[in-house]
N, C-alpha and C. Protein backbone atom coordinates (compact mmCIF):
# COMPACT_ATOMS: atom_id res chain seq x y z
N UNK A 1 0.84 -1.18 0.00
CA UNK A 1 0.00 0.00 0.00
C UNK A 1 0.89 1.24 0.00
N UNK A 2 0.76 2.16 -0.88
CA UNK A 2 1.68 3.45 -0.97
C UNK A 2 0.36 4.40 -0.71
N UNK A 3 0.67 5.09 0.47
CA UNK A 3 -0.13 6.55 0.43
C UNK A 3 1.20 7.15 0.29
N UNK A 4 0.42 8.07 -0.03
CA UNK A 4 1.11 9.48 -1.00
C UNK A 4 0.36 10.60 -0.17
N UNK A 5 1.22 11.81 -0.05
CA UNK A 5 0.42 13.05 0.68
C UNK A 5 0.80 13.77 -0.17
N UNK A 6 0.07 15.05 -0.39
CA UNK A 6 0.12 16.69 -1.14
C UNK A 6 0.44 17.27 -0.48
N UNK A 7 1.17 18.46 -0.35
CA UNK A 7 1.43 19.36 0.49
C UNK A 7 1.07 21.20 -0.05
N UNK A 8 0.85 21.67 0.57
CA UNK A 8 0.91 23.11 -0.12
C UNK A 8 0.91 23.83 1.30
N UNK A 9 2.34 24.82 1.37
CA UNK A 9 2.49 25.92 2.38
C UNK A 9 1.15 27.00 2.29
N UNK A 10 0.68 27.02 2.87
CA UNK A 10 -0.32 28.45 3.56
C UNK A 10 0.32 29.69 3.65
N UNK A 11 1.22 29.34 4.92
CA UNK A 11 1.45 30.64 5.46
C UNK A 11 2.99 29.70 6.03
N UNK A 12 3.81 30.61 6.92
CA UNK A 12 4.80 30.63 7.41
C UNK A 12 5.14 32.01 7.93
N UNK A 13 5.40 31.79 9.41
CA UNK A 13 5.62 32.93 10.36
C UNK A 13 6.70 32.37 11.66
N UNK A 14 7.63 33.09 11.68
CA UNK A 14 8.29 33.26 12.70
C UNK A 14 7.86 34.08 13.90
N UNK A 15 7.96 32.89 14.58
CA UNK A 15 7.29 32.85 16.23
C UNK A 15 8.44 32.72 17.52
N UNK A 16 8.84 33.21 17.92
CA UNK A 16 10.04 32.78 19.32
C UNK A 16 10.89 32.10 19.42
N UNK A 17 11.64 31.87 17.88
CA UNK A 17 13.05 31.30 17.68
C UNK A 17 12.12 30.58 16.85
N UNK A 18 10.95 30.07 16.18
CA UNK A 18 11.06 28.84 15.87
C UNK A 18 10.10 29.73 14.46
N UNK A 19 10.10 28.79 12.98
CA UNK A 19 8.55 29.23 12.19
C UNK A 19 7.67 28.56 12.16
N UNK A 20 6.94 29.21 11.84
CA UNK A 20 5.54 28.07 12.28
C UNK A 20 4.31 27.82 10.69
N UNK A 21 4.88 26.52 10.54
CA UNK A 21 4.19 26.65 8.97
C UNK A 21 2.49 26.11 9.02
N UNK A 22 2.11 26.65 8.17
CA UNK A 22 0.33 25.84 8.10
C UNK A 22 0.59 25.43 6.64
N UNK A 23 0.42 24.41 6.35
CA UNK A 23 0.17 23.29 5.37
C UNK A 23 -0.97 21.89 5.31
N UNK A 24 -1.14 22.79 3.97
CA UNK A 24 -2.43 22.10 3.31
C UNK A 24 -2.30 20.69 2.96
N UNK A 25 -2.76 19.36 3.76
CA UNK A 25 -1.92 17.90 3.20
C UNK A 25 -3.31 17.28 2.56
N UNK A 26 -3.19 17.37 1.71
CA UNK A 26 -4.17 15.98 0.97
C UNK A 26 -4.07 14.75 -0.10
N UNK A 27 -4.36 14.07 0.55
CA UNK A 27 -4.64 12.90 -0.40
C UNK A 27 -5.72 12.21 -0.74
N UNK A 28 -5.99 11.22 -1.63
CA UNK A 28 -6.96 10.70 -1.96
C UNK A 28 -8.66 10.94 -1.34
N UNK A 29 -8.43 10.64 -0.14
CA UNK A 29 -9.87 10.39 1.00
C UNK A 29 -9.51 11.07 2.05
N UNK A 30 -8.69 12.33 2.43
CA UNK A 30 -8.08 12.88 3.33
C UNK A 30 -8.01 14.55 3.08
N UNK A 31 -8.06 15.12 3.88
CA UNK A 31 -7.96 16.95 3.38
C UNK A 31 -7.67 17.59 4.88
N UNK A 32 -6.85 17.80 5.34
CA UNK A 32 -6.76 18.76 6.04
C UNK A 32 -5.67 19.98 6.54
N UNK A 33 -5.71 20.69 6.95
CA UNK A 33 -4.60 22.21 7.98
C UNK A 33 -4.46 21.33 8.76
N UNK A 34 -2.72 21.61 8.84
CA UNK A 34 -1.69 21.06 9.44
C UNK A 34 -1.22 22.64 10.05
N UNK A 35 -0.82 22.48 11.82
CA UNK A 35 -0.05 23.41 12.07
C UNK A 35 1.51 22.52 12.92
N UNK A 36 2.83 23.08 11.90
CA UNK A 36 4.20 22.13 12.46
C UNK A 36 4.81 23.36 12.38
N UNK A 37 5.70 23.17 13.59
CA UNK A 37 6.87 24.04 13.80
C UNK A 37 8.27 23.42 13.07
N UNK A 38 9.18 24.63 13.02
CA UNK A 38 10.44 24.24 12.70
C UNK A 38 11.32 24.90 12.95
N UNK A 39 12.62 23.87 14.41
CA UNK A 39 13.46 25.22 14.49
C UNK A 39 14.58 24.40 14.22
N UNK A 40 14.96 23.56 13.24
CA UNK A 40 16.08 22.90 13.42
C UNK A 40 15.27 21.28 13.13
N UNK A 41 14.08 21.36 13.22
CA UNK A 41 13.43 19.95 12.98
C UNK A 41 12.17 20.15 13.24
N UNK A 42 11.42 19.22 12.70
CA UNK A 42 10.15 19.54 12.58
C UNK A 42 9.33 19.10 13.59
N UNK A 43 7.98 19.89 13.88
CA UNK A 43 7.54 19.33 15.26
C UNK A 43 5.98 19.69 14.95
N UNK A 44 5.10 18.83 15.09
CA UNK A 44 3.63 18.93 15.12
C UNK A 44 2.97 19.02 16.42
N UNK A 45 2.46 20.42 16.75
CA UNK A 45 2.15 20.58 18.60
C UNK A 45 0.97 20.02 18.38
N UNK A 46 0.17 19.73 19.22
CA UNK A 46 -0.99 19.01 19.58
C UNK A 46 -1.26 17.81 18.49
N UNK A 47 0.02 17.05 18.46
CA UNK A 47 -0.33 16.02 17.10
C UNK A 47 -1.58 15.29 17.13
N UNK A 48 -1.76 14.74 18.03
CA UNK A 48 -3.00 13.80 18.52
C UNK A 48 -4.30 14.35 18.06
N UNK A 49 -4.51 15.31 18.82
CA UNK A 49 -5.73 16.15 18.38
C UNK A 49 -6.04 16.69 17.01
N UNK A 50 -4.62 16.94 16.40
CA UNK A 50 -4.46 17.78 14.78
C UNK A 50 -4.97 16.42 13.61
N UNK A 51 -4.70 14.70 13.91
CA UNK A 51 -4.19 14.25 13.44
C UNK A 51 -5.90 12.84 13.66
N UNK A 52 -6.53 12.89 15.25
CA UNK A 52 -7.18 12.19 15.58
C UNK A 52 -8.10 11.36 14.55
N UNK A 53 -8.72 11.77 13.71
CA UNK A 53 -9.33 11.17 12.89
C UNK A 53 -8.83 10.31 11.62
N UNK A 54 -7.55 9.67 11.72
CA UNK A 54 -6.62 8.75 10.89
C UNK A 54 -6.26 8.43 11.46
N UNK A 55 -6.32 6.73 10.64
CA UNK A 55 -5.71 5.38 11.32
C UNK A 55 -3.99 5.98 11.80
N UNK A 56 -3.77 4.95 12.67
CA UNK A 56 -2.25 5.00 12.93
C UNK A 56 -1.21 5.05 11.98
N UNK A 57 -1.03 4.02 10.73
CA UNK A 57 -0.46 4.24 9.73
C UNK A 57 -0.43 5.34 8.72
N UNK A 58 -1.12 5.57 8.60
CA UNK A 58 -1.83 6.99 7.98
C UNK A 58 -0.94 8.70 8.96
N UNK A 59 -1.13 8.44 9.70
CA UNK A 59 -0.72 9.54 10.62
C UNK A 59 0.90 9.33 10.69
N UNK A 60 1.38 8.05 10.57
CA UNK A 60 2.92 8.13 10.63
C UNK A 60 3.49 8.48 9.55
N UNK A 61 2.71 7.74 8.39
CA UNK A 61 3.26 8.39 6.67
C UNK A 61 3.32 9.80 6.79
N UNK A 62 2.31 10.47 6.86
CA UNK A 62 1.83 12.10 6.82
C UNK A 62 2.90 12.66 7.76
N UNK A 63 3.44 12.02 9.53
CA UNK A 63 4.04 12.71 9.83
C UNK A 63 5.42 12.93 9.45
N UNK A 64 6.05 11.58 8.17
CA UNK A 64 7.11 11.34 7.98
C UNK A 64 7.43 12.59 6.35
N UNK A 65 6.25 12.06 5.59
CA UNK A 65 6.22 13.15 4.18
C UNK A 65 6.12 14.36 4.79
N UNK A 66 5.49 14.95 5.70
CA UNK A 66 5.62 16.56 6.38
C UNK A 66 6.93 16.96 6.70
N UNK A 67 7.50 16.19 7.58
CA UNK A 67 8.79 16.54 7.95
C UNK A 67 9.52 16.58 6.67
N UNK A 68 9.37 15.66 5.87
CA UNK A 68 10.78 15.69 5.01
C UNK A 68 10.24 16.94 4.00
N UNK A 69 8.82 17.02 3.76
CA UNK A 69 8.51 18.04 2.70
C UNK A 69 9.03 19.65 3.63
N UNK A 70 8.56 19.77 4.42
CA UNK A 70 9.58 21.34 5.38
C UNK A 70 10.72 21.28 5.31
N UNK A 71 11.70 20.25 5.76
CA UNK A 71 12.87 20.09 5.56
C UNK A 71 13.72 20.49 4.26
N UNK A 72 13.13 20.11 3.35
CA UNK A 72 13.19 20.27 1.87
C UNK A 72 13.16 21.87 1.51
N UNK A 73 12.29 22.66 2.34
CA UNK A 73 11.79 23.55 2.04
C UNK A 73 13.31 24.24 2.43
N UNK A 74 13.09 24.19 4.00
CA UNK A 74 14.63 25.06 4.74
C UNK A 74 15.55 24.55 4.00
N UNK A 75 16.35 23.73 3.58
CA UNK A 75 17.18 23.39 2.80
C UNK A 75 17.43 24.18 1.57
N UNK A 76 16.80 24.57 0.81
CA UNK A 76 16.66 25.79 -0.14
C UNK A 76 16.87 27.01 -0.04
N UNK A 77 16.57 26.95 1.69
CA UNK A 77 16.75 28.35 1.45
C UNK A 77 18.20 28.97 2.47
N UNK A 78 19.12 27.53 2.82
CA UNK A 78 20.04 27.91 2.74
C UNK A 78 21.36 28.47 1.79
């Protein structure tokens, strides 16, 4: 089984050392705002709650393609 996620940046704002991105993730049967920080690595605050309505597998893919899709992002713009 390959899920696949979409990503599209919203917004991005620097907040108290850290930025704080909102990204749009969808796939197939899935749509929602994502809020992850990044100060050096990526971090999803209230994951549980942001994330509650997807299976477990589902939520680890998404949290693994998020990170690497931000990562990707800062990387550029060194």
């Amino acid at each position: 089984m390959d899920i696949r996620f979409n990503f599209k940046v919203l917004s991005v704002i620097e907040e108290q050392g850290f930025k704080c991105y909102v990204v749009q993730c969808s796939s197939q049967k899935f749509r929602r705002i994502i809020k992850a920080h990044y100060d050096g690595s990526v971090y999803i605050p209230d994951y549980q709650q942001q994330l509650a309505a997807m299976p477990e597998l589902n939520r680890t893919v998404l949290d693994i393609q998020l990170a690497s899709f931000i990562l990707k992002k800062e990387k550029r713009k060194v």
